[in-house]
C-alpha atoms as a PDB file:
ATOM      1  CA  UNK A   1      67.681  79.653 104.670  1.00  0.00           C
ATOM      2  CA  UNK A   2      65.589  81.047 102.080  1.00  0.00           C
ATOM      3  CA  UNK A   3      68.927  80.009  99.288  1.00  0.00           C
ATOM      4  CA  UNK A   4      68.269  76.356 101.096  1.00  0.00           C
ATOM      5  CA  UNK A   5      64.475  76.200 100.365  1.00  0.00           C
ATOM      6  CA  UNK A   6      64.880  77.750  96.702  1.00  0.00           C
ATOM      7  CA  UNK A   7      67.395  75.687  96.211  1.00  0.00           C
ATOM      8  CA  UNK A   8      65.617  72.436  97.451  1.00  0.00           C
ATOM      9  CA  UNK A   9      62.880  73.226  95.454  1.00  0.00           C
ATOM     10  CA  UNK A  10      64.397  73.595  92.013  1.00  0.00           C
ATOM     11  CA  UNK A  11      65.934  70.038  92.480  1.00  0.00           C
ATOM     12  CA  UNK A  12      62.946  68.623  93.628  1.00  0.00           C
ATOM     13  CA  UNK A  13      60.673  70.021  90.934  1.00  0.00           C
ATOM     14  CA  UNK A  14      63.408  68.817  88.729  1.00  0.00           C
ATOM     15  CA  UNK A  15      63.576  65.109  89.927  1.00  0.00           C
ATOM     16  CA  UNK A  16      59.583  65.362  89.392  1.00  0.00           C
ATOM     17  CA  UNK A  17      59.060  66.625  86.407  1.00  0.00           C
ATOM     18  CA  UNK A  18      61.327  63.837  84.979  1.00  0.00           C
ATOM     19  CA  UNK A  19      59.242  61.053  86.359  1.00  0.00           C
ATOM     20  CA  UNK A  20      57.016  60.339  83.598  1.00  0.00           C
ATOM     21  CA  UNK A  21      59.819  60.699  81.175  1.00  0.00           C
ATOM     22  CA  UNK A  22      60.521  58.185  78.557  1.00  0.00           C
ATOM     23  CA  UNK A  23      63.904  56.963  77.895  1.00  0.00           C
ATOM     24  CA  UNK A  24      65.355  57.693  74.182  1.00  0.00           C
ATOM     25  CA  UNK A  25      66.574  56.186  71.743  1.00  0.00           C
ATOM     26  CA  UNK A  26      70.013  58.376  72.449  1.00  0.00           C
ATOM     27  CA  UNK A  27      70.272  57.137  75.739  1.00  0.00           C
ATOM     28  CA  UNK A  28      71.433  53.354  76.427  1.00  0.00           C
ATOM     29  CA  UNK A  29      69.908  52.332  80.171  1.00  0.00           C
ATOM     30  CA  UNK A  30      67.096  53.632  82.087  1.00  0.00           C
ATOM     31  CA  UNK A  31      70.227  53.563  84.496  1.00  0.00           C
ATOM     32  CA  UNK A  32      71.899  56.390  82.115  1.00  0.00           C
ATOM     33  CA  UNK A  33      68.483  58.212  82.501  1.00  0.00           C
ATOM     34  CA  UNK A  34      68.191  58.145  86.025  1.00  0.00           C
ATOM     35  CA  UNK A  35      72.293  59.796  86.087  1.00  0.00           C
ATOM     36  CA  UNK A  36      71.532  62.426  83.622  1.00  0.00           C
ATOM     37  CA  UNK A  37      68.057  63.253  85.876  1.00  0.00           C
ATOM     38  CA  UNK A  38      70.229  63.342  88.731  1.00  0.00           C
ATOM     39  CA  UNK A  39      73.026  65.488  87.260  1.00  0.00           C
ATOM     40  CA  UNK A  40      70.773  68.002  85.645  1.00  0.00           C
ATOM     41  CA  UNK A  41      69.033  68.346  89.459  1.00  0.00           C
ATOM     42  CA  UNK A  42      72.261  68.788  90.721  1.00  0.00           C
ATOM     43  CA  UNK A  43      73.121  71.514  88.295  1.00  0.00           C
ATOM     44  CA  UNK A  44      69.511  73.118  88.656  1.00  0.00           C
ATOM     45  CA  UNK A  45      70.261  73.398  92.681  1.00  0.00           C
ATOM     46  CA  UNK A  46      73.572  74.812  92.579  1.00  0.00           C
ATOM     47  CA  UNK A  47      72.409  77.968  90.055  1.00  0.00           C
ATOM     48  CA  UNK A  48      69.902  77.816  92.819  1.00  0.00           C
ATOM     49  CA  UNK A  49      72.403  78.228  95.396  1.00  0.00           C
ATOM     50  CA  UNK A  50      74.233  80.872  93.313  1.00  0.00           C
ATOM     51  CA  UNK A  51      73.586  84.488  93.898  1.00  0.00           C
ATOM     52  CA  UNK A  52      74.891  85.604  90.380  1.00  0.00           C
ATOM     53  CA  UNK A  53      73.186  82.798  87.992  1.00  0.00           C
ATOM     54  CA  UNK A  54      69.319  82.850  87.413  1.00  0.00           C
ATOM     55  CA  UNK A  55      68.306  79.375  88.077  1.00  0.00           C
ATOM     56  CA  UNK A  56      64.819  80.510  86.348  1.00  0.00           C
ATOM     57  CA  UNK A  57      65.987  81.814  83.270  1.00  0.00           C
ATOM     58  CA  UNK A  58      68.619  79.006  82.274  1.00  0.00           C
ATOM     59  CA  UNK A  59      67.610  75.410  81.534  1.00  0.00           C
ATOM     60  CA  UNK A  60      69.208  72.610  82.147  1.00  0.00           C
ATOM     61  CA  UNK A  61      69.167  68.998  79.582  1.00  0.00           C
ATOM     62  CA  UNK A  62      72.172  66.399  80.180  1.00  0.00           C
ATOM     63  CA  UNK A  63      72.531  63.381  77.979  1.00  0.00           C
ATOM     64  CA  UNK A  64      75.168  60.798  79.194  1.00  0.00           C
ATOM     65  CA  UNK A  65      76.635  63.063  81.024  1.00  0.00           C
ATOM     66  CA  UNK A  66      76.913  66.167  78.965  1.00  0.00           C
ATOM     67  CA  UNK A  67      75.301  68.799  80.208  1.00  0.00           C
ATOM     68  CA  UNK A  68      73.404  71.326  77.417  1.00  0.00           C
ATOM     69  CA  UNK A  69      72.866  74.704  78.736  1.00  0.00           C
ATOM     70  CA  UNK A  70      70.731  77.279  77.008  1.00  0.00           C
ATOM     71  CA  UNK A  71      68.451  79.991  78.041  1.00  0.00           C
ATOM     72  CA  UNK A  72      69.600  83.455  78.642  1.00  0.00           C
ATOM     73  CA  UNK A  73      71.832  85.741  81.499  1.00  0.00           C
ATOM     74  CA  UNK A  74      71.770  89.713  81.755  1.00  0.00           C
ATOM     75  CA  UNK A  75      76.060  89.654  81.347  1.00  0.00           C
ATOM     76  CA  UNK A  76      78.498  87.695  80.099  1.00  0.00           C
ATOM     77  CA  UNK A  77      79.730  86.757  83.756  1.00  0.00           C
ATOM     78  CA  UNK A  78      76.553  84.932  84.356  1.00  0.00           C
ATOM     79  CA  UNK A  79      77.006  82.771  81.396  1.00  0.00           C
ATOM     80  CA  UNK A  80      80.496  82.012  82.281  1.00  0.00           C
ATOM     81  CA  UNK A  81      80.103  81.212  85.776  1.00  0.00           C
ATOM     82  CA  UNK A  82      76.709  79.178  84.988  1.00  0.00           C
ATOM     83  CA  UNK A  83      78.982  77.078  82.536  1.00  0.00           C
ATOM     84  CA  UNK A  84      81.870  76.897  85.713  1.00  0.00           C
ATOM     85  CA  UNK A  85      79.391  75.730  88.052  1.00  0.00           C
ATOM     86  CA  UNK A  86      77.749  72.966  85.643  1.00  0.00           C
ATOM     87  CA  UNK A  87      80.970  71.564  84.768  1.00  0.00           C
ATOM     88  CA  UNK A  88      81.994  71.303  88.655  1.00  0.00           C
ATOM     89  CA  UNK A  89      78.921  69.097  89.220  1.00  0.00           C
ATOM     90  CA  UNK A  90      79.902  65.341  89.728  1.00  0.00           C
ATOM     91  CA  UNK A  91      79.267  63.552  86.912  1.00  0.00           C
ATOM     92  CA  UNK A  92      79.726  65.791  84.444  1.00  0.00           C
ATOM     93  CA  UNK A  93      82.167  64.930  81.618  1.00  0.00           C
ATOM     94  CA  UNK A  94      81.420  68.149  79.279  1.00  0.00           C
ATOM     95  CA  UNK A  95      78.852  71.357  79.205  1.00  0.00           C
ATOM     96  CA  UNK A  96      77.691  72.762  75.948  1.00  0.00           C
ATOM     97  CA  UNK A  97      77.175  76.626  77.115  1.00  0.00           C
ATOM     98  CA  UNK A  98      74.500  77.746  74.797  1.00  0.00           C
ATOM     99  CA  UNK A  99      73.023  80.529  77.476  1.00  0.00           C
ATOM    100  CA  UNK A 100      72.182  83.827  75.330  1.00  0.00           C
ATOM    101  CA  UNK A 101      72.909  86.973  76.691  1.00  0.00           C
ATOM    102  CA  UNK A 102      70.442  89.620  76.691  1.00  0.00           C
ATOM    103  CA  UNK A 103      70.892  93.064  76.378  1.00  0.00           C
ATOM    104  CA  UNK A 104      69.592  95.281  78.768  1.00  0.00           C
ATOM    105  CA  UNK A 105      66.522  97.171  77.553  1.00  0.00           C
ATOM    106  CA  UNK A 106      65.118 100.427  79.084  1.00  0.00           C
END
């Protein structure tokens, strides 16, 4: 339950945030913008759902339906699996992993 609410939250702070957006000058529609808002929610809520990605530490941009990752994971599994899990979302017709991983410091 507490995955559910986490997970509901990250995609509704997403959708929010967006809302006084302006559309670009890379983007054709205010249709195209409302997709890409909806995709990167989508993505946002699944690393949400995920017990091995950090849905806090990796951010999430899409842009006609390629999703840009970047950000960083504590292992080269997370980034991996935070790239599999983007490009699973509907919608999604490439992901650019840019996710840096950190080192572990002591």
């Amino acid at each position: 339950m507490k995955t559910f609410i986490a997970a509901t939250t990250v995609a509704l702070a997403s959708v929010f945030s967006l809302g006084a957006c302006a559309v670009t000058s890379g983007q054709s529609t205010v249709g195209q913008y409302v997709d890409d808002a909806t995709i990167t929610a989508r993505v946002k809520a699944k690393f949400a759902e995920d017990k091995q990605v950090s849905a806090m530490r990796i951010n999430v941009e899409t842009l006609k339906g390629e999703v840009q990752l970047s950000g960083f994971a504590s292992n080269q599994d997370e980034k991996a699996r935070a790239g599999q899990i983007a490009l699973n979302v509907p919608d999604v017709k490439n992901v650019r992993n840019n996710i840096v991983v950190r080192a572990a410091t002591n």
